[in-house]
PDB file of N, CA and C in Angstrom:
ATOM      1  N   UNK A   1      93.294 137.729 169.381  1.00  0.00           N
ATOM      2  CA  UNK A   1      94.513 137.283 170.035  1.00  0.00           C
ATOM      3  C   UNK A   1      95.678 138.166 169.608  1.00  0.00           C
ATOM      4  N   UNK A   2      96.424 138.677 170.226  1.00  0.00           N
ATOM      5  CA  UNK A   2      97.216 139.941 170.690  1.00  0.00           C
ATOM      6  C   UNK A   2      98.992 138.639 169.686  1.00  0.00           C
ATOM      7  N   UNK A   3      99.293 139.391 169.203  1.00  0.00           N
ATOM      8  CA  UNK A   3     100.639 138.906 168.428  1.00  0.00           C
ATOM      9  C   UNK A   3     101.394 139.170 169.584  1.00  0.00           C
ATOM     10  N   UNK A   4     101.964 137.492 169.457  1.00  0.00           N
ATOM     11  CA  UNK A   4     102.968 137.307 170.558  1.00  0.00           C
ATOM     12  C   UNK A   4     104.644 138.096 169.831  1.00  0.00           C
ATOM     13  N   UNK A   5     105.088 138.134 171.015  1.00  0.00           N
ATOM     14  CA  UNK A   5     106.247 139.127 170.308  1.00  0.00           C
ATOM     15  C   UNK A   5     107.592 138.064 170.290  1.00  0.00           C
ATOM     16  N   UNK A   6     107.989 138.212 169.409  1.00  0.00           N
ATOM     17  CA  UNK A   6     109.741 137.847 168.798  1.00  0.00           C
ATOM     18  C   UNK A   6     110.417 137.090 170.204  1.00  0.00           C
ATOM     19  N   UNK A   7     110.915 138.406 171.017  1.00  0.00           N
ATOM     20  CA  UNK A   7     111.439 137.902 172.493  1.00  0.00           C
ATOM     21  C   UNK A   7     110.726 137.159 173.318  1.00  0.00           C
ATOM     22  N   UNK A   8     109.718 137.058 173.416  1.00  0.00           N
ATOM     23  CA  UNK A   8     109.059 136.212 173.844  1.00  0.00           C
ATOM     24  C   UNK A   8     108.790 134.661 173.850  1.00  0.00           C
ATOM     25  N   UNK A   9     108.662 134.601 172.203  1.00  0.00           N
ATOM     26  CA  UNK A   9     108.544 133.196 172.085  1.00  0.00           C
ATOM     27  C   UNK A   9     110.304 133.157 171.578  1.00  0.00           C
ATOM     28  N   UNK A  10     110.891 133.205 171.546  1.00  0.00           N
ATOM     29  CA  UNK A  10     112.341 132.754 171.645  1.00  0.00           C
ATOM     30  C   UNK A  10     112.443 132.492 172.930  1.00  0.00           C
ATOM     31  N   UNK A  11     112.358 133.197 173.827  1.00  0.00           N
ATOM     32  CA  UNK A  11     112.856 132.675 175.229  1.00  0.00           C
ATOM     33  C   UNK A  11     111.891 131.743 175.917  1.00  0.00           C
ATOM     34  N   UNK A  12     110.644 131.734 174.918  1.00  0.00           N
ATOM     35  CA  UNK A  12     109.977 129.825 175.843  1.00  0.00           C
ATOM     36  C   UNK A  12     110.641 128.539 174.766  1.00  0.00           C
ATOM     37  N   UNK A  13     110.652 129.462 173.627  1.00  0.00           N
ATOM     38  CA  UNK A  13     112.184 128.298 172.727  1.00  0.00           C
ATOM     39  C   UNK A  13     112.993 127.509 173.732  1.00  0.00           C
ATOM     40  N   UNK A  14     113.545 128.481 173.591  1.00  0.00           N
ATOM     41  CA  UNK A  14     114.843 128.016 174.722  1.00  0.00           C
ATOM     42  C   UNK A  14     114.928 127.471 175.837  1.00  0.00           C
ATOM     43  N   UNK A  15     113.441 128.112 176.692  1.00  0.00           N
ATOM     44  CA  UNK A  15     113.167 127.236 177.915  1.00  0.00           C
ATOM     45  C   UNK A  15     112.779 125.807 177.513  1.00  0.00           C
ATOM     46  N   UNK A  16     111.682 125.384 176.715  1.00  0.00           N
ATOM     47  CA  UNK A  16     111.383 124.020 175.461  1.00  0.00           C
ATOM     48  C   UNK A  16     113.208 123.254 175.670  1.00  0.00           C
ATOM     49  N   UNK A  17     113.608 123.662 174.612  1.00  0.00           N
ATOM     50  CA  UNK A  17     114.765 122.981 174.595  1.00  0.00           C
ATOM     51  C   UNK A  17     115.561 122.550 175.526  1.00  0.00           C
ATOM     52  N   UNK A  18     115.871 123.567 176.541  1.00  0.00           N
ATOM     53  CA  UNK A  18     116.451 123.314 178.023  1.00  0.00           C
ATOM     54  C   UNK A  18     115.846 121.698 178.837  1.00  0.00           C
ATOM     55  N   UNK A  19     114.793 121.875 179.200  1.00  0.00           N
ATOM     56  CA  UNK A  19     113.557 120.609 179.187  1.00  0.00           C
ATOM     57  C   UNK A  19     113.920 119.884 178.401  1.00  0.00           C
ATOM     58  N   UNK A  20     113.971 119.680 177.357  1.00  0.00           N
ATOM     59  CA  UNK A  20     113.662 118.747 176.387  1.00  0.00           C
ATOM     60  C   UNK A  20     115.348 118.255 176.320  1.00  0.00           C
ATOM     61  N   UNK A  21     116.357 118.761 176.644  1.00  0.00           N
ATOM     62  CA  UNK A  21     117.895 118.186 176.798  1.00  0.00           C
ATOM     63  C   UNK A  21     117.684 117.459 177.842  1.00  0.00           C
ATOM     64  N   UNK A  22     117.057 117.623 179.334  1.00  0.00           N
ATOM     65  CA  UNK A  22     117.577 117.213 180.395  1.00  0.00           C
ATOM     66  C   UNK A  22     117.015 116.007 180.446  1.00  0.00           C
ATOM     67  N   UNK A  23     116.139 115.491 179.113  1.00  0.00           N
ATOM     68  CA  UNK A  23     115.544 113.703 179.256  1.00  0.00           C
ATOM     69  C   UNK A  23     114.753 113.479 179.895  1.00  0.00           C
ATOM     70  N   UNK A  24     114.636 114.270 180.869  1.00  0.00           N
ATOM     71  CA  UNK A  24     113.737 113.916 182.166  1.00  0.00           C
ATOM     72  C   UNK A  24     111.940 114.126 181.553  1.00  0.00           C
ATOM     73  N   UNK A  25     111.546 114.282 180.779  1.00  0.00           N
ATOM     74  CA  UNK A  25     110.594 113.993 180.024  1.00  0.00           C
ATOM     75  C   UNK A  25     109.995 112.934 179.622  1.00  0.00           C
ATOM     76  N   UNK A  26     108.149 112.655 179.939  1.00  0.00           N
ATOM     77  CA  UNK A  26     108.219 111.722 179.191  1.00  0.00           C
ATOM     78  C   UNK A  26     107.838 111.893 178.021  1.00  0.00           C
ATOM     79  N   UNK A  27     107.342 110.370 177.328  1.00  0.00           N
ATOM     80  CA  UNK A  27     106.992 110.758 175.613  1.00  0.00           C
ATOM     81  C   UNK A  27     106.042 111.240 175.338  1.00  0.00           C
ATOM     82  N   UNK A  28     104.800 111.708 176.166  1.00  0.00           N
ATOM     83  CA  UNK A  28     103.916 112.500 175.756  1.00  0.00           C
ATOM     84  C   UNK A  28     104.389 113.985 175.771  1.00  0.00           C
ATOM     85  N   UNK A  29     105.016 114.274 177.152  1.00  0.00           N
ATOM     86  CA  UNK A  29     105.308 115.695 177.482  1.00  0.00           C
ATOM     87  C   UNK A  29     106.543 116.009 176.254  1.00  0.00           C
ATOM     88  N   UNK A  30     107.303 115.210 175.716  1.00  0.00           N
ATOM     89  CA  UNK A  30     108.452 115.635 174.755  1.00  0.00           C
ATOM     90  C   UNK A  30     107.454 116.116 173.612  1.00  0.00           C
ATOM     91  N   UNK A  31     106.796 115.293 173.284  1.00  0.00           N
ATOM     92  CA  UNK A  31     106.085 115.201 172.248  1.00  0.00           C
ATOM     93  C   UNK A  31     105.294 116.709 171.680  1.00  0.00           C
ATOM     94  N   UNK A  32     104.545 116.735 173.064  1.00  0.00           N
ATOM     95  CA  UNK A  32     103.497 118.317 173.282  1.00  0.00           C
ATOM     96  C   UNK A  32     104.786 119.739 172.945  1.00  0.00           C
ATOM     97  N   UNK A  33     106.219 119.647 173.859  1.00  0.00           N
ATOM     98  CA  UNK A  33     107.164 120.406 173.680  1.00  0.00           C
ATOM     99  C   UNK A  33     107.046 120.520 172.607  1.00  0.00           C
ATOM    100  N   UNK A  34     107.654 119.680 171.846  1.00  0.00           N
ATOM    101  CA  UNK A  34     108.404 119.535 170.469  1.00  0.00           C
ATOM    102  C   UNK A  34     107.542 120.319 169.487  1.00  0.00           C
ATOM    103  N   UNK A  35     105.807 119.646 169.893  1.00  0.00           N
ATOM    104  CA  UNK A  35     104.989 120.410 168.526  1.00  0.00           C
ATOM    105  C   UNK A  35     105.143 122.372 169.272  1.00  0.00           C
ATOM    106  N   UNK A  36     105.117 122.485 170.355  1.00  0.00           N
ATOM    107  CA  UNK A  36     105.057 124.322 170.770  1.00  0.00           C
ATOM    108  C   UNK A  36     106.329 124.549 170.502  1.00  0.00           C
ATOM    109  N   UNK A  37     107.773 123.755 170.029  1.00  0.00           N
ATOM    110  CA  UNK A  37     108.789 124.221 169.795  1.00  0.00           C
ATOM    111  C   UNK A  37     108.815 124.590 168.238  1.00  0.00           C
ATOM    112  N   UNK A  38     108.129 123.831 167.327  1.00  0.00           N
ATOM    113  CA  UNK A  38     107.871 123.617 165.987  1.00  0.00           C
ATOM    114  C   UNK A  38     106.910 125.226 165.852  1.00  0.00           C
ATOM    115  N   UNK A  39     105.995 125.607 166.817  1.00  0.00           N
ATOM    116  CA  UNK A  39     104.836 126.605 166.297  1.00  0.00           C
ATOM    117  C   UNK A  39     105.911 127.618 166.660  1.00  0.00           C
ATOM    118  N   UNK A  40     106.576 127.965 167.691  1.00  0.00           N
ATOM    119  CA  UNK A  40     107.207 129.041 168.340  1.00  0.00           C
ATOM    120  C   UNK A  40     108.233 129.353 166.896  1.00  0.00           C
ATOM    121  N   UNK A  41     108.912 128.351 166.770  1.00  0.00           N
ATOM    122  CA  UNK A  41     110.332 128.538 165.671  1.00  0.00           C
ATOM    123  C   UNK A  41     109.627 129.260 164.297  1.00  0.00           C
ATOM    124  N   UNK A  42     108.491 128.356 164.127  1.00  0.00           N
ATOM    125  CA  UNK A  42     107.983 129.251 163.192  1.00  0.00           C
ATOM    126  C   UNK A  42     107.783 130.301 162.926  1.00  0.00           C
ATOM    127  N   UNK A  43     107.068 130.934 164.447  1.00  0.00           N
ATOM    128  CA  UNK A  43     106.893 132.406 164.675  1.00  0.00           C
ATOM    129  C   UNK A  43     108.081 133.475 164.695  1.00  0.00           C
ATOM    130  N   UNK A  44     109.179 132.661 165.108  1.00  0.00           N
ATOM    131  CA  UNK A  44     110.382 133.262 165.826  1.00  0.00           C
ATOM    132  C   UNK A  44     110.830 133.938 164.080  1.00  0.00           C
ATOM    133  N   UNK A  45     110.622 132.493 163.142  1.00  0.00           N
ATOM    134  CA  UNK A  45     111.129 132.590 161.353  1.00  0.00           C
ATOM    135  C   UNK A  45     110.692 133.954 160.838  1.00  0.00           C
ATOM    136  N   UNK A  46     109.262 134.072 161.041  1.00  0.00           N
ATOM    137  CA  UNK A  46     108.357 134.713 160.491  1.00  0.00           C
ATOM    138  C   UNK A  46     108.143 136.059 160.781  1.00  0.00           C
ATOM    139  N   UNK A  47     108.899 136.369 162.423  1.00  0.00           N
ATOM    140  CA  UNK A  47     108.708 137.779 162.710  1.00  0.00           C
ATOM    141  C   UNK A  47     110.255 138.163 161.817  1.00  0.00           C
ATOM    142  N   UNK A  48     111.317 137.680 162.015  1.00  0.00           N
ATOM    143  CA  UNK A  48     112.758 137.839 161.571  1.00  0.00           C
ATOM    144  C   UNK A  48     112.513 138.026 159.867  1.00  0.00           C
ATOM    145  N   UNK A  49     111.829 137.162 159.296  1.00  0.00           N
ATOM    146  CA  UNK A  49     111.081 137.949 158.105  1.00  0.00           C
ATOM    147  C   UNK A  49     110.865 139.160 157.346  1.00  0.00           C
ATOM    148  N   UNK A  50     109.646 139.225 158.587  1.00  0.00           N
ATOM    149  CA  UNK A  50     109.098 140.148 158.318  1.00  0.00           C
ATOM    150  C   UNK A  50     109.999 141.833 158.881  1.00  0.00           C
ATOM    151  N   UNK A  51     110.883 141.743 160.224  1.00  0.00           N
ATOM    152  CA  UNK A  51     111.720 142.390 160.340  1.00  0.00           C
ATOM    153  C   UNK A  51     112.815 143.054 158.673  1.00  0.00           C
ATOM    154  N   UNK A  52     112.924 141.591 157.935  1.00  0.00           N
ATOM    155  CA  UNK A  52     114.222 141.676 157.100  1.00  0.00           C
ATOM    156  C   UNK A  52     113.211 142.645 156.259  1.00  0.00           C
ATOM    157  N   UNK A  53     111.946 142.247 155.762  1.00  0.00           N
ATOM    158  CA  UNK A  53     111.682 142.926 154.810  1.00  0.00           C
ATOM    159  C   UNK A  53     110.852 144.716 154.797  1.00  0.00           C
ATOM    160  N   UNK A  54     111.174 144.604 156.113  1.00  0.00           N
ATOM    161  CA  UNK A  54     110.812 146.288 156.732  1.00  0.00           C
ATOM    162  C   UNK A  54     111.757 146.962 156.938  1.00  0.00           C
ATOM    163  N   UNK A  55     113.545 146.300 156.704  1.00  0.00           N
ATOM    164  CA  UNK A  55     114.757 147.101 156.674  1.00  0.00           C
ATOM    165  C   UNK A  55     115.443 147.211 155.595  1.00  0.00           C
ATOM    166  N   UNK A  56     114.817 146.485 154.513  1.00  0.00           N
ATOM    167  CA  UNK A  56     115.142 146.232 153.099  1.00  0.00           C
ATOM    168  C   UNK A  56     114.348 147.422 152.640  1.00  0.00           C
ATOM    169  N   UNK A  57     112.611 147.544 152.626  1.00  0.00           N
ATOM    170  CA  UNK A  57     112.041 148.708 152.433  1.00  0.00           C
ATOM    171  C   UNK A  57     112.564 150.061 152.769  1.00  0.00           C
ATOM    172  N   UNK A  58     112.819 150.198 154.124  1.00  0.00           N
ATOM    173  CA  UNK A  58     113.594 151.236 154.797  1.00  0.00           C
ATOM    174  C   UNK A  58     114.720 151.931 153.942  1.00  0.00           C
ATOM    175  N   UNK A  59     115.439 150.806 153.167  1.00  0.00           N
ATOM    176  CA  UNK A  59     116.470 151.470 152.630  1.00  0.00           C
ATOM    177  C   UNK A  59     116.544 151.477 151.373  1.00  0.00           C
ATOM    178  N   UNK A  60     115.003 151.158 150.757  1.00  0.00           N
ATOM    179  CA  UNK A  60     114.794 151.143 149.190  1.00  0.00           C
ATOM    180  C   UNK A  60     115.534 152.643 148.898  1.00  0.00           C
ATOM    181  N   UNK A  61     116.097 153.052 147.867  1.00  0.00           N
ATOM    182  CA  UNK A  61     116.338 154.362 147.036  1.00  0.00           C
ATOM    183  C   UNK A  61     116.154 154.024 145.945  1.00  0.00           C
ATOM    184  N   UNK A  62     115.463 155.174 145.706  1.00  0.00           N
ATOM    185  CA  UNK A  62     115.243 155.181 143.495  1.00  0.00           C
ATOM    186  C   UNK A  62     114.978 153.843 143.334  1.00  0.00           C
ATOM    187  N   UNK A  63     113.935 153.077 143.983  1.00  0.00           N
ATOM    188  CA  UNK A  63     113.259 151.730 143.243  1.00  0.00           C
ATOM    189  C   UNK A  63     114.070 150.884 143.291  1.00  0.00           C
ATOM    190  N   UNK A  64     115.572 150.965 144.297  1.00  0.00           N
ATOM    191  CA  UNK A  64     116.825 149.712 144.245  1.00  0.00           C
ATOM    192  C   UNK A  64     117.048 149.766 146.052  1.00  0.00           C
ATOM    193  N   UNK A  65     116.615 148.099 145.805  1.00  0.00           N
ATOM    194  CA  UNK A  65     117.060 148.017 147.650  1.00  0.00           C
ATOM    195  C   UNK A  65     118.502 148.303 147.915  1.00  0.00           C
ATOM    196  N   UNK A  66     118.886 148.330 149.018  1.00  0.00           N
ATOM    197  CA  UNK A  66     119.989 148.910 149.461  1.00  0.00           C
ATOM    198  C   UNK A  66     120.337 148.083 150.303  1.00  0.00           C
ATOM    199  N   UNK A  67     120.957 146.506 150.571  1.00  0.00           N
ATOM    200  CA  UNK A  67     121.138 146.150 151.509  1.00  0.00           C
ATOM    201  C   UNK A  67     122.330 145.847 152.781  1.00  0.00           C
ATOM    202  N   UNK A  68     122.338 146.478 153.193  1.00  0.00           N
ATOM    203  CA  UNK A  68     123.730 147.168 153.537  1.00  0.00           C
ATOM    204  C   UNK A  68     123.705 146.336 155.234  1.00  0.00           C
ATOM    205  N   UNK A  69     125.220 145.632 155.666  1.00  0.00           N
ATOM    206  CA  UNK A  69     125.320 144.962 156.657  1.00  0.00           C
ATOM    207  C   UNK A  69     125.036 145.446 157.816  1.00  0.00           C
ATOM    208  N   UNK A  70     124.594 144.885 158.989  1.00  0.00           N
ATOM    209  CA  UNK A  70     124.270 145.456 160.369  1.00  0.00           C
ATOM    210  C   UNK A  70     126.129 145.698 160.903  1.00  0.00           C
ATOM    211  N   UNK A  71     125.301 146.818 162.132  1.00  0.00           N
ATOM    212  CA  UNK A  71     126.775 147.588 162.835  1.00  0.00           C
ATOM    213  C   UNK A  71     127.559 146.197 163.141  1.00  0.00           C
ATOM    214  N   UNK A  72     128.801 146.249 163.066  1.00  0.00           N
ATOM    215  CA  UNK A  72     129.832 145.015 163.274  1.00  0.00           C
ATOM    216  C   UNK A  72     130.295 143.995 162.565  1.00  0.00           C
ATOM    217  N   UNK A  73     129.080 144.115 161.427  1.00  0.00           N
ATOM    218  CA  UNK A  73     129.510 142.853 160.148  1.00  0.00           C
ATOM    219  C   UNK A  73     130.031 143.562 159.070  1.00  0.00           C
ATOM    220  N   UNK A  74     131.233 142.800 158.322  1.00  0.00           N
ATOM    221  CA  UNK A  74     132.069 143.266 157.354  1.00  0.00           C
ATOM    222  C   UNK A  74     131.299 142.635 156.276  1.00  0.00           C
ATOM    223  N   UNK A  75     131.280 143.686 155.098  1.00  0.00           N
ATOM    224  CA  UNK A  75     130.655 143.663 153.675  1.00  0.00           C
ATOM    225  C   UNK A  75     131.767 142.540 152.893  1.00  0.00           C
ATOM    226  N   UNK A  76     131.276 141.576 152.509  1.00  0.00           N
ATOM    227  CA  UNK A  76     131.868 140.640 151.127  1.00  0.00           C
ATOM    228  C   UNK A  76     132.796 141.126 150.486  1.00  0.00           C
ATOM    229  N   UNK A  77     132.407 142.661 150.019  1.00  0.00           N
ATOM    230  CA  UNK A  77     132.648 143.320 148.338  1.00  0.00           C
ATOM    231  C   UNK A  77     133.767 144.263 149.156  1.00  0.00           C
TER     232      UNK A  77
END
């Protein structure tokens, strides 16, 4: 089974949730949502993860991560 990708299951997230606001559901069908909203979020956690820790590597120098803010966000320090 082929790894579902990031964009992907975010945007049946979102479709899930959309559904699942409008009530018009019943309690089985909320129910079934809710658990593919629970597996998706997970996945969604887990690729964002694994993203963080392949841009943390990326910018290891001399054995010290480097973690330096994405374009547009202002540094703390």
């Amino acid at each position: 089974m082929a790894k579902e990708r990031f964009e992907e299951a975010l945007k049946k997230l979102e479709e899930i949730l959309r559904k699942m606001e409008t009530g018009e559901m019943t309690l089985d069908e909320s129910l079934k949502a809710f658990e593919e909203g629970i597996r998706l979020a997970r996945l969604c956690s887990e690729r964002l993860d694994e993203a963080q820790r392949k841009v943390e590597l990326l910018l290891k120098e001399e054995d010290k991560v480097m973690i330096k803010p994405f374009m547009g966000e202002e540094s703390d320090g």
